[in-house]
C-alpha atoms as a PDB file:
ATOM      1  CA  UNK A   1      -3.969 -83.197 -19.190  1.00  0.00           C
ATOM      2  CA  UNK A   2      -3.235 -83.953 -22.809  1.00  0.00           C
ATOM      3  CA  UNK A   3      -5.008 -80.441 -23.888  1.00  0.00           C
ATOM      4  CA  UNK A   4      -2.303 -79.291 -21.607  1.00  0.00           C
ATOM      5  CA  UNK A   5       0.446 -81.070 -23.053  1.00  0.00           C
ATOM      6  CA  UNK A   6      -0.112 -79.693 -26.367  1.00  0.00           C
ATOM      7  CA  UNK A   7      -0.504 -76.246 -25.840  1.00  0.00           C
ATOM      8  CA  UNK A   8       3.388 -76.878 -23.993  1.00  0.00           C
ATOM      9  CA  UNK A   9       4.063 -78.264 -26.974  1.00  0.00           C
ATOM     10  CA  UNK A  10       2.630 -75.346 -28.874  1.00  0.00           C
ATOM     11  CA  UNK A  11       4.718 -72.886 -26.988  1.00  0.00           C
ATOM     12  CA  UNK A  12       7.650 -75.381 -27.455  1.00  0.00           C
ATOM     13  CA  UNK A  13       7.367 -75.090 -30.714  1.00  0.00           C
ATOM     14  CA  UNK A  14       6.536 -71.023 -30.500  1.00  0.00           C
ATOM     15  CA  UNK A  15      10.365 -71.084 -28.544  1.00  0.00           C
ATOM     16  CA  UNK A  16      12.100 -72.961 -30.740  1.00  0.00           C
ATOM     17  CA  UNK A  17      11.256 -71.306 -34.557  1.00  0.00           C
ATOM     18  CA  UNK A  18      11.829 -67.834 -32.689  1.00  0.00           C
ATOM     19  CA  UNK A  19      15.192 -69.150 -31.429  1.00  0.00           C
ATOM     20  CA  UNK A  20      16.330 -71.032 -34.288  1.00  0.00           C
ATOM     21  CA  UNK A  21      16.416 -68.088 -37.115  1.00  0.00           C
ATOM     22  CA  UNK A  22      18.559 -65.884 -34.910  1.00  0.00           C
ATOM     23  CA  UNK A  23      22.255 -65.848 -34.532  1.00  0.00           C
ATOM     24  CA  UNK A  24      23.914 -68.571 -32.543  1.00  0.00           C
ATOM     25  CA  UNK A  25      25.158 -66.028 -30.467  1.00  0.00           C
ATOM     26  CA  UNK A  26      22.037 -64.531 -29.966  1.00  0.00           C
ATOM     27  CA  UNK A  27      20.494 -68.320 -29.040  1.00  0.00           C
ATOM     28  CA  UNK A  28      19.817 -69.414 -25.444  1.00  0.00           C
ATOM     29  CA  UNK A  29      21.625 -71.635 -23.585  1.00  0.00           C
ATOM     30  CA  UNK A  30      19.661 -74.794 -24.840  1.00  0.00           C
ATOM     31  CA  UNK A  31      20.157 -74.943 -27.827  1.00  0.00           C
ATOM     32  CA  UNK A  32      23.957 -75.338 -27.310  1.00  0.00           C
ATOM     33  CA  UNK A  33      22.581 -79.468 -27.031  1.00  0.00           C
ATOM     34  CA  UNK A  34      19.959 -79.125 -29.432  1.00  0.00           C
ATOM     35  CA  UNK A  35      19.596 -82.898 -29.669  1.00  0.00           C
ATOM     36  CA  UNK A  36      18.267 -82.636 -26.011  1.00  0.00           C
ATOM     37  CA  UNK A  37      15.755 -80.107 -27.285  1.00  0.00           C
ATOM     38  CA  UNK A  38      14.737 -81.980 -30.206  1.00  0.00           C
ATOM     39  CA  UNK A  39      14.154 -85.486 -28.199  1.00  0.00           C
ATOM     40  CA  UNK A  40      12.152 -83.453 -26.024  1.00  0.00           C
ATOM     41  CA  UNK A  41       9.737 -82.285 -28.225  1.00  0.00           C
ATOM     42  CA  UNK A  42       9.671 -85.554 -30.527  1.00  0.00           C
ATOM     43  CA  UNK A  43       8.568 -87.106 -27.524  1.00  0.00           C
ATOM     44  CA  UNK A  44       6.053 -84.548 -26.283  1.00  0.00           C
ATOM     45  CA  UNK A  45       4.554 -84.004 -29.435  1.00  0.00           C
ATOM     46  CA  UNK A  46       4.158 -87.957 -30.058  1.00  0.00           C
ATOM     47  CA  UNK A  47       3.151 -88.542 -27.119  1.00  0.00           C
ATOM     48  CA  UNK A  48       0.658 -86.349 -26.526  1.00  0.00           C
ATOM     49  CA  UNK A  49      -0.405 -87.508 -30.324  1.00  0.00           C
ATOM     50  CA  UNK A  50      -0.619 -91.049 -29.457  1.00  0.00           C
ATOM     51  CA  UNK A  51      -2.515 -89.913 -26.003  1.00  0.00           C
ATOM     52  CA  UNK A  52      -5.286 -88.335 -28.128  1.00  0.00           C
ATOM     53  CA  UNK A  53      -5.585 -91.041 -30.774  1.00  0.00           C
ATOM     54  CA  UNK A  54      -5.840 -93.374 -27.626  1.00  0.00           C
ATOM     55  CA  UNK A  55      -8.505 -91.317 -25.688  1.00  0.00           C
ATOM     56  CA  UNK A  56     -10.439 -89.642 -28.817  1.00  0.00           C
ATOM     57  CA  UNK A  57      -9.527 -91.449 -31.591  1.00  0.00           C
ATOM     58  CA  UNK A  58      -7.728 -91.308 -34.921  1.00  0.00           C
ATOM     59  CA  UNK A  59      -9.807 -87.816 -36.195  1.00  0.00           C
ATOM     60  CA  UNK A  60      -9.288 -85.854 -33.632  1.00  0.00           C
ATOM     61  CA  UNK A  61      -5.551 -87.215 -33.670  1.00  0.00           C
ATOM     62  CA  UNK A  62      -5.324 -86.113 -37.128  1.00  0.00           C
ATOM     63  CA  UNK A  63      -6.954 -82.706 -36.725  1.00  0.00           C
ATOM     64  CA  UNK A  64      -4.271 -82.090 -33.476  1.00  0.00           C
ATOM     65  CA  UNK A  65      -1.924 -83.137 -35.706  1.00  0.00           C
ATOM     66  CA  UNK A  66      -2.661 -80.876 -38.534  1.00  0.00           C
ATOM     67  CA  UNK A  67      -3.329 -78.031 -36.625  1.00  0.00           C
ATOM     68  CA  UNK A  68       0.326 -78.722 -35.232  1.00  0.00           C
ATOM     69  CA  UNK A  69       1.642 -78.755 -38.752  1.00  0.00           C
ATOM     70  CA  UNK A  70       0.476 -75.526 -39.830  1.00  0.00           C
ATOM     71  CA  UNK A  71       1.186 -73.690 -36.281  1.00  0.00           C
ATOM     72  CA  UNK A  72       4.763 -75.192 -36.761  1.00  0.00           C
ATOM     73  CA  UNK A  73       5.292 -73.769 -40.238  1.00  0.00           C
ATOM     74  CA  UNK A  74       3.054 -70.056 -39.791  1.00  0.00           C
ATOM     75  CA  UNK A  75       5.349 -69.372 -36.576  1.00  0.00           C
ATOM     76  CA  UNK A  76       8.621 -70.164 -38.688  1.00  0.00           C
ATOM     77  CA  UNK A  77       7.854 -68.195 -41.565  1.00  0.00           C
ATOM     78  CA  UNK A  78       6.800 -65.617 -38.715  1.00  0.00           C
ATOM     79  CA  UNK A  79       9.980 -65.244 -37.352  1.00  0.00           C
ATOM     80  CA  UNK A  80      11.798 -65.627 -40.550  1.00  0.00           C
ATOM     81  CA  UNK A  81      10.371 -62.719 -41.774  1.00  0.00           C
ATOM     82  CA  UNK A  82      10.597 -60.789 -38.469  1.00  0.00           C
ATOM     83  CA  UNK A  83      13.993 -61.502 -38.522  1.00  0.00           C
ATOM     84  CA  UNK A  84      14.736 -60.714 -42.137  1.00  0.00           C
ATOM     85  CA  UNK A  85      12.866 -57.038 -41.299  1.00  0.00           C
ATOM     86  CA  UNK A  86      15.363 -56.395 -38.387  1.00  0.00           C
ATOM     87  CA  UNK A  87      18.531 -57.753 -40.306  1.00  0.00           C
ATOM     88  CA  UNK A  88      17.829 -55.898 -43.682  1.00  0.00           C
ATOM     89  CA  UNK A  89      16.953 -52.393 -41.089  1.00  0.00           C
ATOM     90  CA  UNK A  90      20.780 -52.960 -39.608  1.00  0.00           C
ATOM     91  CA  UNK A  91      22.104 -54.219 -42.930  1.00  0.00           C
ATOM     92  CA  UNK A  92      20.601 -50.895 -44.632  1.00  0.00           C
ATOM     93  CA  UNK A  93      21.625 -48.483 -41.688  1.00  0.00           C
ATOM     94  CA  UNK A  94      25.239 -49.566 -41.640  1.00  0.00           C
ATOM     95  CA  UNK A  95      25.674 -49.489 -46.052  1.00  0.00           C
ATOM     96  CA  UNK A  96      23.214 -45.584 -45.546  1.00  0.00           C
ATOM     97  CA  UNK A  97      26.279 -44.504 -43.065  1.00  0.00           C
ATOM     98  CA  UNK A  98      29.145 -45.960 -45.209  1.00  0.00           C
ATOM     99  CA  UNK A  99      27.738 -43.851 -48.205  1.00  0.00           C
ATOM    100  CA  UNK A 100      27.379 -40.850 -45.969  1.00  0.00           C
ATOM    101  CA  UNK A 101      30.815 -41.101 -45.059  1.00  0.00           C
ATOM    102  CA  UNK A 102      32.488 -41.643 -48.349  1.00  0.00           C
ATOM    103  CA  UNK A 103      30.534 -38.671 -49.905  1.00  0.00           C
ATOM    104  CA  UNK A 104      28.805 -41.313 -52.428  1.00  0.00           C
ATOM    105  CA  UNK A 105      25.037 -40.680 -53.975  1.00  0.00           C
ATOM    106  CA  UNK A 106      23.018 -42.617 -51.662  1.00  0.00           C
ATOM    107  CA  UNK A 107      20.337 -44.412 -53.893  1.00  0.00           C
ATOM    108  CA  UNK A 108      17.812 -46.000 -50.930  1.00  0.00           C
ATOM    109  CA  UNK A 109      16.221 -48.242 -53.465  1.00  0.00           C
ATOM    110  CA  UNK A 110      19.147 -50.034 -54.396  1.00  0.00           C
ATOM    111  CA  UNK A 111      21.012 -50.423 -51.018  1.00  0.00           C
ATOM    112  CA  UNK A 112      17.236 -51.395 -49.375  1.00  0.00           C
ATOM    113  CA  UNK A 113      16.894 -54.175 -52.237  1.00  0.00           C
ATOM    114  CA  UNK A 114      20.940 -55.146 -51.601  1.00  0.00           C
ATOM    115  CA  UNK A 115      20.151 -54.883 -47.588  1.00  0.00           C
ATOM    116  CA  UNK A 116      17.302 -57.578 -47.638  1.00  0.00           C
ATOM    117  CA  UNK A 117      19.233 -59.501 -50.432  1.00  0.00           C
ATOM    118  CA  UNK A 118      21.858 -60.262 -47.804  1.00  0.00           C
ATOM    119  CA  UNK A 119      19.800 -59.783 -44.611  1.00  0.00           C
ATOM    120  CA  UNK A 120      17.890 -63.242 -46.790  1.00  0.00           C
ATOM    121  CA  UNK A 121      21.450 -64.768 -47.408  1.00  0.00           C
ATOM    122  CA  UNK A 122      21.847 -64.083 -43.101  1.00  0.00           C
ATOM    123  CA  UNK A 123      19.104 -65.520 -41.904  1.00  0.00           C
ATOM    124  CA  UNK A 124      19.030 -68.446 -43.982  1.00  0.00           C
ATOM    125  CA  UNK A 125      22.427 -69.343 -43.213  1.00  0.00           C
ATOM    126  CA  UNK A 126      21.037 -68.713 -40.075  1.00  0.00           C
ATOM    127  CA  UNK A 127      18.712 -71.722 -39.840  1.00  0.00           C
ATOM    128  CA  UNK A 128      21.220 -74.485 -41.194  1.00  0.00           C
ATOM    129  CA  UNK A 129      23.402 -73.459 -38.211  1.00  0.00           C
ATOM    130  CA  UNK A 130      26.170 -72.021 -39.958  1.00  0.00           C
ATOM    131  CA  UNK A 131      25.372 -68.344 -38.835  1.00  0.00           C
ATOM    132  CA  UNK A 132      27.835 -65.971 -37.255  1.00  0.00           C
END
């Protein structure tokens, strides 16, 4: 049951770095109390934490909870950079179709490199909540 537990806890945590680098408009529903959301998964992943060190001791504890650790961060910068790949593709179409329509020279180098400049600036702002 607490194998069970953690992979929820996995997926939890799968949900919630996908969710929390898009837009707030773009969020679900729960997050609109994310304080509910984060109790909830403090708990869970504690819990099921404590559970193990309980039942299988403090190593395999540890090794749950640094396996947790580096899931946690590899599916955040996963998403980040998934996210920065599909902002900086919008952020370069719209600047490619604003140059086509004022007749300018269209240098894809420098609008790509200005496009995932800002599409960085986005996304970031993203995850401290103060996104669009």
């Amino acid at each position: 049951m607490l194998w069970v537990l953690y992979a929820l806890n996995l997926g939890l945590v799968w949900f919630e770095n996908k969710c929390i680098v898009q837009p707030r408009f773009d969020r679900p529903i729960i997050f609109s109390n994310a304080a509910i959301l984060w109790v909830l998964r403090l708990t869970l992943t504690y819990g099921v934490l404590a559970g193990l060190w309980f039942v299988y001791g403090i190593r395999l504890a540890g090794i749950a909870l640094g396996a947790f650790y580096v899931f946690n961060k590899w599916t955040f910068g996963f998403h980040c950079s998934r996210e920065v790949r599909a902002t900086t593709a919008r952020c370069m179409r719209v600047r490619m179709e604003e140059a086509a329509r004022k007749h300018e020279q269209i240098d894809e180098l420098k609008i790509g490199l200005e496009a995932q400049a800002l599409a960085t600036q986005i996304v970031m702002s993203n995850v401290k909540g103060g996104g669009p």
